[in-house]
PDB file of N, CA and C in Angstrom:
ATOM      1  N   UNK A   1       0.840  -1.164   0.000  1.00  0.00           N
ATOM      2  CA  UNK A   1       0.000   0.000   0.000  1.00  0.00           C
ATOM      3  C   UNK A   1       0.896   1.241   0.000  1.00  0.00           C
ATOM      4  N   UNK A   2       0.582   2.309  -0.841  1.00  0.00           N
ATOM      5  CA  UNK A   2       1.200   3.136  -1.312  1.00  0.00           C
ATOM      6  C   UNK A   2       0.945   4.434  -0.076  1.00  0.00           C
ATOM      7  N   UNK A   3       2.143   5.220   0.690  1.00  0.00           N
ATOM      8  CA  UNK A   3       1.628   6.463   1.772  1.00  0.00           C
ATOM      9  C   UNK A   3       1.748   7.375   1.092  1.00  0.00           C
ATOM     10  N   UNK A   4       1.124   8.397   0.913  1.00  0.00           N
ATOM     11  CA  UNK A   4       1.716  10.054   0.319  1.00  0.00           C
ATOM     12  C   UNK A   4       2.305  10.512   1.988  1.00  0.00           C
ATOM     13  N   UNK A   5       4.371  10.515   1.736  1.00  0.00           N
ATOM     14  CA  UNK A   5       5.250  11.435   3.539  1.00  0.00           C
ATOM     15  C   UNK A   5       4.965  12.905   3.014  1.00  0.00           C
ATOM     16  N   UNK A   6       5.234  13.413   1.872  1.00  0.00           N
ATOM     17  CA  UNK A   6       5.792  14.729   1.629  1.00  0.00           C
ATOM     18  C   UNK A   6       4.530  15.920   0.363  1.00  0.00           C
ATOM     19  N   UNK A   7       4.941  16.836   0.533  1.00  0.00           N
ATOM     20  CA  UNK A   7       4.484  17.342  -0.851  1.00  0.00           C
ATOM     21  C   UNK A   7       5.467  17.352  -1.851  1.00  0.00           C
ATOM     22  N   UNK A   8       6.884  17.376  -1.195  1.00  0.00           N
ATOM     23  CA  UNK A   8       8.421  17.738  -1.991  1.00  0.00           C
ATOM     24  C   UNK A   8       9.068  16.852  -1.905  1.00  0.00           C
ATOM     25  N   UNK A   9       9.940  16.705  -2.807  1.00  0.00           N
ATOM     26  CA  UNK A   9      11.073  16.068  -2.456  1.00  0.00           C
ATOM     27  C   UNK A   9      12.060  17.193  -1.219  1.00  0.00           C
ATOM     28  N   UNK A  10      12.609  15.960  -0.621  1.00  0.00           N
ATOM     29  CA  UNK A  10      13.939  16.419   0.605  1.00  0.00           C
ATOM     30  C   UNK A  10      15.061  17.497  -0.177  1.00  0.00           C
ATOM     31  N   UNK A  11      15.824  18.407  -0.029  1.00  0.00           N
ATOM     32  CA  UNK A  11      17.096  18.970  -0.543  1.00  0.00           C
ATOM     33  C   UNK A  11      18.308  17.555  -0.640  1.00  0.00           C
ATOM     34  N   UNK A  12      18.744  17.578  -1.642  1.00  0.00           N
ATOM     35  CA  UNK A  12      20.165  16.803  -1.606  1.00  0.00           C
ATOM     36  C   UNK A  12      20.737  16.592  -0.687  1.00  0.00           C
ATOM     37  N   UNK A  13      20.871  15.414  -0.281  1.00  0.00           N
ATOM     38  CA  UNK A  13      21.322  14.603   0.982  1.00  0.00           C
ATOM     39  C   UNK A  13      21.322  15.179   2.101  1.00  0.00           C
ATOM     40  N   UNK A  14      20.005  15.838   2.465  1.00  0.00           N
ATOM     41  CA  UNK A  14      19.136  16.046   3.589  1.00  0.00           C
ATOM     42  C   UNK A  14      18.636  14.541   4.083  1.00  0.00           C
ATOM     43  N   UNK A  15      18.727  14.569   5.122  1.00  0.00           N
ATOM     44  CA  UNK A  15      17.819  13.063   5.972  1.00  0.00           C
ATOM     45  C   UNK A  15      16.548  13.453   6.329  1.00  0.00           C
ATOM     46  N   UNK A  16      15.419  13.409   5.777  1.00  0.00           N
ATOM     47  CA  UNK A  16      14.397  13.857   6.592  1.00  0.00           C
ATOM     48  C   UNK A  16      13.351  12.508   7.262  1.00  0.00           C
ATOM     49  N   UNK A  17      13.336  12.599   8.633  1.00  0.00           N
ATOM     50  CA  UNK A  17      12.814  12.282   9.162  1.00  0.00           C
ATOM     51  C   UNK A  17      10.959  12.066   8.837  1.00  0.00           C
ATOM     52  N   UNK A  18      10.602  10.889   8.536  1.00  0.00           N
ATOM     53  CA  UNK A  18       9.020  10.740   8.883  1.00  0.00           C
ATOM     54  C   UNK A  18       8.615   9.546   9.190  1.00  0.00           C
ATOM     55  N   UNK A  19       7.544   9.447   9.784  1.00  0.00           N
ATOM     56  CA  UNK A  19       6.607   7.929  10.368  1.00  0.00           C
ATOM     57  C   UNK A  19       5.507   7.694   9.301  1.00  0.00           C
ATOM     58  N   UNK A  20       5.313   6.707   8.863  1.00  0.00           N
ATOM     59  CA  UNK A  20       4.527   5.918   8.442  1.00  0.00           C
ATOM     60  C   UNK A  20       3.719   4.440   9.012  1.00  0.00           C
ATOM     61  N   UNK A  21       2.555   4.733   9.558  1.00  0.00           N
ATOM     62  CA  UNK A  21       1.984   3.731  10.502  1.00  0.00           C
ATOM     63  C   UNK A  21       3.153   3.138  11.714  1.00  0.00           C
ATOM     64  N   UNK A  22       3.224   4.370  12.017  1.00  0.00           N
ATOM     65  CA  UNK A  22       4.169   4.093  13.411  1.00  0.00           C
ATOM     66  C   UNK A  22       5.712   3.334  13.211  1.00  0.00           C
ATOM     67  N   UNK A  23       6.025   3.743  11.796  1.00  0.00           N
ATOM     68  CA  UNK A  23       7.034   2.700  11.700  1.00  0.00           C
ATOM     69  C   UNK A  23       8.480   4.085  11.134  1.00  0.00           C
ATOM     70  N   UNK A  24       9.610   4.266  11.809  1.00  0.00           N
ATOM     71  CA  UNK A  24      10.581   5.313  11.680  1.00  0.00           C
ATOM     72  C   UNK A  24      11.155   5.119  10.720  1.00  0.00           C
ATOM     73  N   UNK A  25      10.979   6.144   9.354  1.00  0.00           N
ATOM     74  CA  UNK A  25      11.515   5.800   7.935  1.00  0.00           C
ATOM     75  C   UNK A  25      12.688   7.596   8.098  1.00  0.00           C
ATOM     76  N   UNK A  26      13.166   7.532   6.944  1.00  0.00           N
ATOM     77  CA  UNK A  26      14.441   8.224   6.997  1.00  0.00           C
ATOM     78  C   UNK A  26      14.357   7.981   5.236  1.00  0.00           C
ATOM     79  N   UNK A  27      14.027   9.601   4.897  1.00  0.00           N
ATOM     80  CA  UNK A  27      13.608   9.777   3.593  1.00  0.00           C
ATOM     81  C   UNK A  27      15.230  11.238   2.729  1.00  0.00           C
ATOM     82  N   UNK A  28      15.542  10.456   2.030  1.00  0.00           N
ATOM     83  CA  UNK A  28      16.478  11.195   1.127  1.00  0.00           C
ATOM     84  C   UNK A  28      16.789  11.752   0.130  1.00  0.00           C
ATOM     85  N   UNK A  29      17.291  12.548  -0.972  1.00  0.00           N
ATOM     86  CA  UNK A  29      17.515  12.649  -2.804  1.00  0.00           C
ATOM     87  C   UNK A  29      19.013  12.481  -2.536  1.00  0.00           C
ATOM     88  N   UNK A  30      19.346  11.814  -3.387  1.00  0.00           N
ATOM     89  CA  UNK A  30      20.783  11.669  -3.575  1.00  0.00           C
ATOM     90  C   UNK A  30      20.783  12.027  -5.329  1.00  0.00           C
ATOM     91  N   UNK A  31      21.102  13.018  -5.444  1.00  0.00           N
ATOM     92  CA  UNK A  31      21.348  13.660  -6.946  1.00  0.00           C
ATOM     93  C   UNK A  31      20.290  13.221  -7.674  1.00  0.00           C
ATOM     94  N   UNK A  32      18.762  13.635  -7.185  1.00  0.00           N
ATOM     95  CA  UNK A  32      17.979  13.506  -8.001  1.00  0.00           C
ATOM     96  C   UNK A  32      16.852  12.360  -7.637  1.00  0.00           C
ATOM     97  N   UNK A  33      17.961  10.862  -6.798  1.00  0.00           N
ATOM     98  CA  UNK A  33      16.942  10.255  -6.961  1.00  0.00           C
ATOM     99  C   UNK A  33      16.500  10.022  -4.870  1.00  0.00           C
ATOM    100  N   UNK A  34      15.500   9.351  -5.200  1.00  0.00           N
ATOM    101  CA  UNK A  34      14.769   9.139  -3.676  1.00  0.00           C
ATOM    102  C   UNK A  34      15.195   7.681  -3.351  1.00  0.00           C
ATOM    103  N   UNK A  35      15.744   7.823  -2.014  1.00  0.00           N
ATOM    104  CA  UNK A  35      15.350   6.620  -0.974  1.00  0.00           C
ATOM    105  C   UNK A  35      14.857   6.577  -0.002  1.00  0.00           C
ATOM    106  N   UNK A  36      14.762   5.522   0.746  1.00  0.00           N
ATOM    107  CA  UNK A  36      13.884   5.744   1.933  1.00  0.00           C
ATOM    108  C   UNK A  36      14.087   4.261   2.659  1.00  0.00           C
ATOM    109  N   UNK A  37      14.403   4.310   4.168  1.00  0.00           N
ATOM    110  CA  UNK A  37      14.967   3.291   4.694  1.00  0.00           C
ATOM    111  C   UNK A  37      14.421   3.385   5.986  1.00  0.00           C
ATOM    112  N   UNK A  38      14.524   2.226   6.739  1.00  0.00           N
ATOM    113  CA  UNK A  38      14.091   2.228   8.462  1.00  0.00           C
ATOM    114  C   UNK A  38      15.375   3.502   9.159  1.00  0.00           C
ATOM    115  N   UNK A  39      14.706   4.150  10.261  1.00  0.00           N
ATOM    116  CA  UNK A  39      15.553   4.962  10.866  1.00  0.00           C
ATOM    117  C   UNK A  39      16.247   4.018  11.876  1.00  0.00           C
ATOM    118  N   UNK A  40      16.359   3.054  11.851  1.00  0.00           N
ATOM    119  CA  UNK A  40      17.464   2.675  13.235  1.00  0.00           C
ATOM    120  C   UNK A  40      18.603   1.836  12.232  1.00  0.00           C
ATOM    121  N   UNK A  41      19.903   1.673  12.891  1.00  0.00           N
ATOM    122  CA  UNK A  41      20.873   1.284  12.314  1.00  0.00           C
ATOM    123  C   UNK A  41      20.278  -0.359  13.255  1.00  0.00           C
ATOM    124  N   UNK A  42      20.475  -1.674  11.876  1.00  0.00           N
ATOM    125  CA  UNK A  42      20.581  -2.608  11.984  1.00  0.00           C
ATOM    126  C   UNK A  42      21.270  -3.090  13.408  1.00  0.00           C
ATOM    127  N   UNK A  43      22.714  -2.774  13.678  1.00  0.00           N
ATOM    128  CA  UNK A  43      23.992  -3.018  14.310  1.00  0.00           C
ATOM    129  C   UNK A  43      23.198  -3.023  16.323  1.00  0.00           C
ATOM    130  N   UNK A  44      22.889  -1.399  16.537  1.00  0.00           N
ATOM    131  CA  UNK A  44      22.618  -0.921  18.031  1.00  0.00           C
ATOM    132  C   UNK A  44      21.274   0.236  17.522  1.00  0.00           C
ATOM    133  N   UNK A  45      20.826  -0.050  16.949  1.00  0.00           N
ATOM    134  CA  UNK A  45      19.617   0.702  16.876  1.00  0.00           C
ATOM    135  C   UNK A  45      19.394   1.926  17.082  1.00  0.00           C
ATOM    136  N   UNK A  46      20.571   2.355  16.589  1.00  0.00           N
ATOM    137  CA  UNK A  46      20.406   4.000  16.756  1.00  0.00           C
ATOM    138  C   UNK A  46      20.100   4.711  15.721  1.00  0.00           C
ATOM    139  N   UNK A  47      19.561   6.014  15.765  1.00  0.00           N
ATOM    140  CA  UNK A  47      19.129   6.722  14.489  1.00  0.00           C
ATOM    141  C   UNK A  47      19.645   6.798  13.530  1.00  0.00           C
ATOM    142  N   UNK A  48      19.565   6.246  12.263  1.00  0.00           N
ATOM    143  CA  UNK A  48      19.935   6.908  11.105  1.00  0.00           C
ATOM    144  C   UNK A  48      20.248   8.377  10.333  1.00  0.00           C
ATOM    145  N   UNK A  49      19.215   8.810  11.014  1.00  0.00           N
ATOM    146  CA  UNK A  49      19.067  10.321  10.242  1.00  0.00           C
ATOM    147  C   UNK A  49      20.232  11.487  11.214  1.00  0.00           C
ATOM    148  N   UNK A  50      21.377  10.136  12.083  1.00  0.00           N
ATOM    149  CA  UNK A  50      22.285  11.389  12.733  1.00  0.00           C
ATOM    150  C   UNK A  50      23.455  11.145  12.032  1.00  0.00           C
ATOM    151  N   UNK A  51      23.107  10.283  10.811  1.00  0.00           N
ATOM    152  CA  UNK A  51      24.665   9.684  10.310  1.00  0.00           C
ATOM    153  C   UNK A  51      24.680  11.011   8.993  1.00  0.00           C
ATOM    154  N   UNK A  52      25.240  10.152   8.063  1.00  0.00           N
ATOM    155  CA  UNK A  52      25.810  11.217   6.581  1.00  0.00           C
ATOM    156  C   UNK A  52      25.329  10.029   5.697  1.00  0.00           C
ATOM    157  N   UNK A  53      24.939  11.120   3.939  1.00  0.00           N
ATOM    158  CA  UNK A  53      25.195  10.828   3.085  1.00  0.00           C
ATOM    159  C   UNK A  53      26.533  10.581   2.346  1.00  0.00           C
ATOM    160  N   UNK A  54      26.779   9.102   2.047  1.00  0.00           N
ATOM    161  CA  UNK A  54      28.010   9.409   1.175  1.00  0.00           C
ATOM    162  C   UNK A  54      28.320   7.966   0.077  1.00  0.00           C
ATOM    163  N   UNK A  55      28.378   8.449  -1.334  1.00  0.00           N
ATOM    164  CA  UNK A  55      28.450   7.641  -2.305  1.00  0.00           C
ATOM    165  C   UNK A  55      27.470   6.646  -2.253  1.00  0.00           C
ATOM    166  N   UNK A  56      26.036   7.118  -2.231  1.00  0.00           N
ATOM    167  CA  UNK A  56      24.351   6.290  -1.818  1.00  0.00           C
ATOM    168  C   UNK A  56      24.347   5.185  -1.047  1.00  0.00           C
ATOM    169  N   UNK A  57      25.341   5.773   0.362  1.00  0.00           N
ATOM    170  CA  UNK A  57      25.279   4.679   1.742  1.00  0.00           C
ATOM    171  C   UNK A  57      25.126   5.574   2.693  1.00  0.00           C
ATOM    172  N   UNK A  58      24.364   5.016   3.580  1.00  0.00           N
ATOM    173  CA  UNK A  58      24.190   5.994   4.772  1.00  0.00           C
ATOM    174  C   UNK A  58      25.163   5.419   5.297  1.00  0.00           C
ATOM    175  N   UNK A  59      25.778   6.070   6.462  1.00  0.00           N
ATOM    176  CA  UNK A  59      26.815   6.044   7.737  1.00  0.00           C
ATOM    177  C   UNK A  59      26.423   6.499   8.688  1.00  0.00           C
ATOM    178  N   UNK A  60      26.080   5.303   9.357  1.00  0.00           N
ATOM    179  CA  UNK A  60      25.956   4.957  10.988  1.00  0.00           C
ATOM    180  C   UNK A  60      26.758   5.874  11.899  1.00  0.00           C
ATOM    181  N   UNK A  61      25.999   6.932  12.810  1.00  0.00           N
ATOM    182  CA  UNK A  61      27.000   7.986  13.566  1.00  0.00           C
ATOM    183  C   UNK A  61      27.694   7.476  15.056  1.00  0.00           C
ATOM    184  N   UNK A  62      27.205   6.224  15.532  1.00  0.00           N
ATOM    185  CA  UNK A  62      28.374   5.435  16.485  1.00  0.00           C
ATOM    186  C   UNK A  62      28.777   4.514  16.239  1.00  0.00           C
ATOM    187  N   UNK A  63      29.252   4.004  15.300  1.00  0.00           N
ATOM    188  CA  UNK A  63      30.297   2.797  14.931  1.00  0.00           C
ATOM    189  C   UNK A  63      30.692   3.518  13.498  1.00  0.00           C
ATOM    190  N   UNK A  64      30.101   3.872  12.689  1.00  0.00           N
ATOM    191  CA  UNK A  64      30.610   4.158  11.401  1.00  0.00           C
ATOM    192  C   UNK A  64      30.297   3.208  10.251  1.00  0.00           C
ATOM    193  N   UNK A  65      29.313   2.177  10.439  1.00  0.00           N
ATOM    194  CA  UNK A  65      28.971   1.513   9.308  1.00  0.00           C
ATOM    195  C   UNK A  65      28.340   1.716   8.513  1.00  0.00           C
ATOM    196  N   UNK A  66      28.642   1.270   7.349  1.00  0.00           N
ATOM    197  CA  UNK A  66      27.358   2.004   5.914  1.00  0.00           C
ATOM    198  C   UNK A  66      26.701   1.099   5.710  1.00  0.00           C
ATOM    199  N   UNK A  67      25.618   1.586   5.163  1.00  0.00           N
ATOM    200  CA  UNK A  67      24.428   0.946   4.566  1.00  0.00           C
ATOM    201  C   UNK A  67      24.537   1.436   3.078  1.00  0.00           C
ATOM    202  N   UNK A  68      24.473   0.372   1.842  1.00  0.00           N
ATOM    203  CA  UNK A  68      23.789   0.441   0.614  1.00  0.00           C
ATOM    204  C   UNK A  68      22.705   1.321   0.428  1.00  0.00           C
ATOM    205  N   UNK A  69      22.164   2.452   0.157  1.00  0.00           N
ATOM    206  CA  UNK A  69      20.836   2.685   0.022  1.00  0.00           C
ATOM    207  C   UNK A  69      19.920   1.783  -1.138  1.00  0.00           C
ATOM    208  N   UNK A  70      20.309   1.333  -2.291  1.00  0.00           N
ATOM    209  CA  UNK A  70      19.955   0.451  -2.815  1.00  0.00           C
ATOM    210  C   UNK A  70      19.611  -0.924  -2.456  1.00  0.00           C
ATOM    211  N   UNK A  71      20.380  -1.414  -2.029  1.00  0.00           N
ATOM    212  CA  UNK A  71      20.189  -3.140  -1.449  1.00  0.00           C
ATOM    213  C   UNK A  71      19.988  -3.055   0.182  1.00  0.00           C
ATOM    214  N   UNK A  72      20.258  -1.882   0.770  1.00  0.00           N
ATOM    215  CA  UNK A  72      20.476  -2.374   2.254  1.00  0.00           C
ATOM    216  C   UNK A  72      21.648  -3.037   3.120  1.00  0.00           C
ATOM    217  N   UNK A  73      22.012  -4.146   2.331  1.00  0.00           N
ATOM    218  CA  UNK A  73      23.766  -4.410   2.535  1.00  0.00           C
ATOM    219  C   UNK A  73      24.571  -3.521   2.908  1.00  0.00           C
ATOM    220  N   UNK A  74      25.253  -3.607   4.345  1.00  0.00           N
ATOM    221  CA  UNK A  74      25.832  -3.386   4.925  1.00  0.00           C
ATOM    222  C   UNK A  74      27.826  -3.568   4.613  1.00  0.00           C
ATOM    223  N   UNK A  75      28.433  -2.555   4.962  1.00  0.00           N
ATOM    224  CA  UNK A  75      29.698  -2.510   4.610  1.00  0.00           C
ATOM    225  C   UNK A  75      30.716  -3.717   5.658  1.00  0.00           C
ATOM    226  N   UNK A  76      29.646  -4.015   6.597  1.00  0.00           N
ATOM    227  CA  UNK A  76      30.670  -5.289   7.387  1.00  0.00           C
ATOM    228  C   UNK A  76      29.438  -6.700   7.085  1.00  0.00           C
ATOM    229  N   UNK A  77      30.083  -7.550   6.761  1.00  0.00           N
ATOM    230  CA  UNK A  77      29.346  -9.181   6.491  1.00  0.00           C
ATOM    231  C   UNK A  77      28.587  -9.724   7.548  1.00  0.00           C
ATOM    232  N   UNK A  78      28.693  -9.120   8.551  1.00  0.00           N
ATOM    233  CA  UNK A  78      27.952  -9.872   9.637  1.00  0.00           C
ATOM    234  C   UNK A  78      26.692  -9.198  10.143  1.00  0.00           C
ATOM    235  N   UNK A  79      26.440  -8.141   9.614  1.00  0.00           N
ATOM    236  CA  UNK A  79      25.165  -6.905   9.862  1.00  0.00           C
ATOM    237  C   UNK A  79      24.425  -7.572   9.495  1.00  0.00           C
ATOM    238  N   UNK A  80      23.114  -7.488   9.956  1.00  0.00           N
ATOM    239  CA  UNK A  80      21.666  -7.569   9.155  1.00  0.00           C
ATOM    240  C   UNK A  80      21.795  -6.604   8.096  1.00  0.00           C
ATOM    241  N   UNK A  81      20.876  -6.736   7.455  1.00  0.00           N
ATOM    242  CA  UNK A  81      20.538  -6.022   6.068  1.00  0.00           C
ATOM    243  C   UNK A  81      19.405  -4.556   6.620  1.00  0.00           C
ATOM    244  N   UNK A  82      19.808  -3.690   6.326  1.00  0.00           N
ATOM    245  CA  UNK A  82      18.604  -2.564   6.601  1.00  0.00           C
ATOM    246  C   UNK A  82      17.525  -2.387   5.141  1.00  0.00           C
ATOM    247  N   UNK A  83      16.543  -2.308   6.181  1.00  0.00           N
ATOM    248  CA  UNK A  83      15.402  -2.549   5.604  1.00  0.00           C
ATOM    249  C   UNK A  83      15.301  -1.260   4.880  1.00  0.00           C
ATOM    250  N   UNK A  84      14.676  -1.338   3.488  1.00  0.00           N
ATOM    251  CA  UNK A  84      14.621  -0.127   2.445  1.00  0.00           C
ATOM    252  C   UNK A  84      12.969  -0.383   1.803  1.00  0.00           C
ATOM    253  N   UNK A  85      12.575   1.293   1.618  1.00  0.00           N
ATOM    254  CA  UNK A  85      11.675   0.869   1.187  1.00  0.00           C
ATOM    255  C   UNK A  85      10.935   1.597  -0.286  1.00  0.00           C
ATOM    256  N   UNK A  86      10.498   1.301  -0.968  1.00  0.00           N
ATOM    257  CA  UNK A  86      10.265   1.612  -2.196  1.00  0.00           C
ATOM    258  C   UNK A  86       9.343   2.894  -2.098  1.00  0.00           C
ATOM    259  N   UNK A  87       9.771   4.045  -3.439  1.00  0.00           N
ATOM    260  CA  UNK A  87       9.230   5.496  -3.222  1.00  0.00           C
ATOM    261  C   UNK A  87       9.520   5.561  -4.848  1.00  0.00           C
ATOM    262  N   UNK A  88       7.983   6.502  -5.049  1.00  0.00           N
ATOM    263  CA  UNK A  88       7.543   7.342  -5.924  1.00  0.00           C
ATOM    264  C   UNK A  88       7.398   8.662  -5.838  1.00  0.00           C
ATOM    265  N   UNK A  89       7.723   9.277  -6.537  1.00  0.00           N
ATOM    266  CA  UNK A  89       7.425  11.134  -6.818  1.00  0.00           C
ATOM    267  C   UNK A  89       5.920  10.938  -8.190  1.00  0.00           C
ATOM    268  N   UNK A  90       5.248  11.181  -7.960  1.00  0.00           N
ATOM    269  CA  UNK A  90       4.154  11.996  -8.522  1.00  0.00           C
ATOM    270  C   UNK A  90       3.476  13.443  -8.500  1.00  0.00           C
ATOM    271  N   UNK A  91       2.810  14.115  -9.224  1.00  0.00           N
ATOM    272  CA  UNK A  91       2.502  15.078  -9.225  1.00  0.00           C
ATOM    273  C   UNK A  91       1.468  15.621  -7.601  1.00  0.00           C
ATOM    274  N   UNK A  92       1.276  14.467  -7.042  1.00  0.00           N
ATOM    275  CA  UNK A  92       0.369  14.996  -5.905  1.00  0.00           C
ATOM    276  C   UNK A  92       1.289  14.807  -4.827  1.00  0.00           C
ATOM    277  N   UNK A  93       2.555  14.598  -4.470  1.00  0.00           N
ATOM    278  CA  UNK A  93       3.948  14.541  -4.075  1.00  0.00           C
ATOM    279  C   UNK A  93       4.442  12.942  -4.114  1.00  0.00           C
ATOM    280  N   UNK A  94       4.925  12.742  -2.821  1.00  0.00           N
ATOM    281  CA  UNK A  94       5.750  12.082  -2.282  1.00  0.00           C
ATOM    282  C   UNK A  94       5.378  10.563  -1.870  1.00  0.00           C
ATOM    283  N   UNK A  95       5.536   9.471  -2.160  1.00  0.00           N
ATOM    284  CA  UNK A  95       5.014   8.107  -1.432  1.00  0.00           C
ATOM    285  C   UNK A  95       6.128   7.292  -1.404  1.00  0.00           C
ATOM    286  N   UNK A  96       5.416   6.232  -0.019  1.00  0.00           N
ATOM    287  CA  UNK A  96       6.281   5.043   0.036  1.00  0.00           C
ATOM    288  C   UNK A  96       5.108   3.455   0.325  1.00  0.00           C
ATOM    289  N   UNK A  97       6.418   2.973  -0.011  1.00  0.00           N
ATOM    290  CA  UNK A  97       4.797   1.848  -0.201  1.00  0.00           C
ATOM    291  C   UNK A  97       5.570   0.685   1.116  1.00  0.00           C
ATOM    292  N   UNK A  98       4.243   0.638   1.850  1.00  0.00           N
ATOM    293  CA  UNK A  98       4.809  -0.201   2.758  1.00  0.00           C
ATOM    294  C   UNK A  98       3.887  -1.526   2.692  1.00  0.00           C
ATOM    295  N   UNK A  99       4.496  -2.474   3.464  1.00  0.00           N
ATOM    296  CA  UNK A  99       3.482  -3.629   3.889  1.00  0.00           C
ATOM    297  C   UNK A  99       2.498  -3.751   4.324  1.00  0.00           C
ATOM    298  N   UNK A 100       0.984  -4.291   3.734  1.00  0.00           N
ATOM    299  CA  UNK A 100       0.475  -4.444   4.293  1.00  0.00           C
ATOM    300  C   UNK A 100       0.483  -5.379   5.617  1.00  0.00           C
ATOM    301  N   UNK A 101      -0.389  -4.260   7.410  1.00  0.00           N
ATOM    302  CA  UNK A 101       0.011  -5.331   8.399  1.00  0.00           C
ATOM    303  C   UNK A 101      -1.148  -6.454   8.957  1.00  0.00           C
TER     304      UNK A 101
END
C-alpha cells in the first residue's frame, strides 16, 4: 500500500525524518533520486538520520557503518541487512509503499 510522507522532495542529501503507521523511515535525494529506509541502524539501533550521506550509503554515527541505500547491505558481512523501502514522486507529491500489516 502506497503512503503520500511529503508534498516535496527532501534537498540533496538532507535526511528527513518521517513515520509511516508508526514505523521510523528516513527519507532522502541523492542527486535527483529518492530513498527511503528504516531509521534505526541494523547493528545498536540507533538513528539513522544522525549519520551522513556518502556515495548512496548511509553512515551509521556510532560505529561508522554504511548501509547500501539500494540493497540495504551493509559494509561489514555480519550486519543484518537494513530494511529499504520503495518510493515514488508523482505530481500529488511524495510516497512510500509499505506492507500491508
Amino acid at each position: 500500500m502506497w503512503f503520500k510522507v511529503l508534498e516535496h522532495s527532501p534537498k540533496p542529501d538532507a535526511l528527513k525524518e518521517i513515520s509511516v503507521n508508526g514505523v521510523e523511515l528516513v527519507l532522502t535525494n541523492v542527486k535527483g533520486r529518492l530513498y527511503c529506509f528504516e531509521n534505526r541502524c541494523p547493528h545498536e539501533e540507533v538513528r539513522l538520520s544522525l549519520g551522513c550521506i556518502k556515495n548512496k550509503k548511509i553512515k551509521c554515527a556510532l560505529h561508522g557503518y554504511s548501509f547500501n541505500l539500494e540493497t540495504g547491505w551493509s559494509s561489514e558481512e555480519d550486519l543484518e541487512r537494513l530494511k529499504i523501502y520503495q518510493v515514488k514522486r508523482e505530481k500529488a507529491g511524495i510516497f512510500i509503499e509499505m506492507e500491508d500489516s
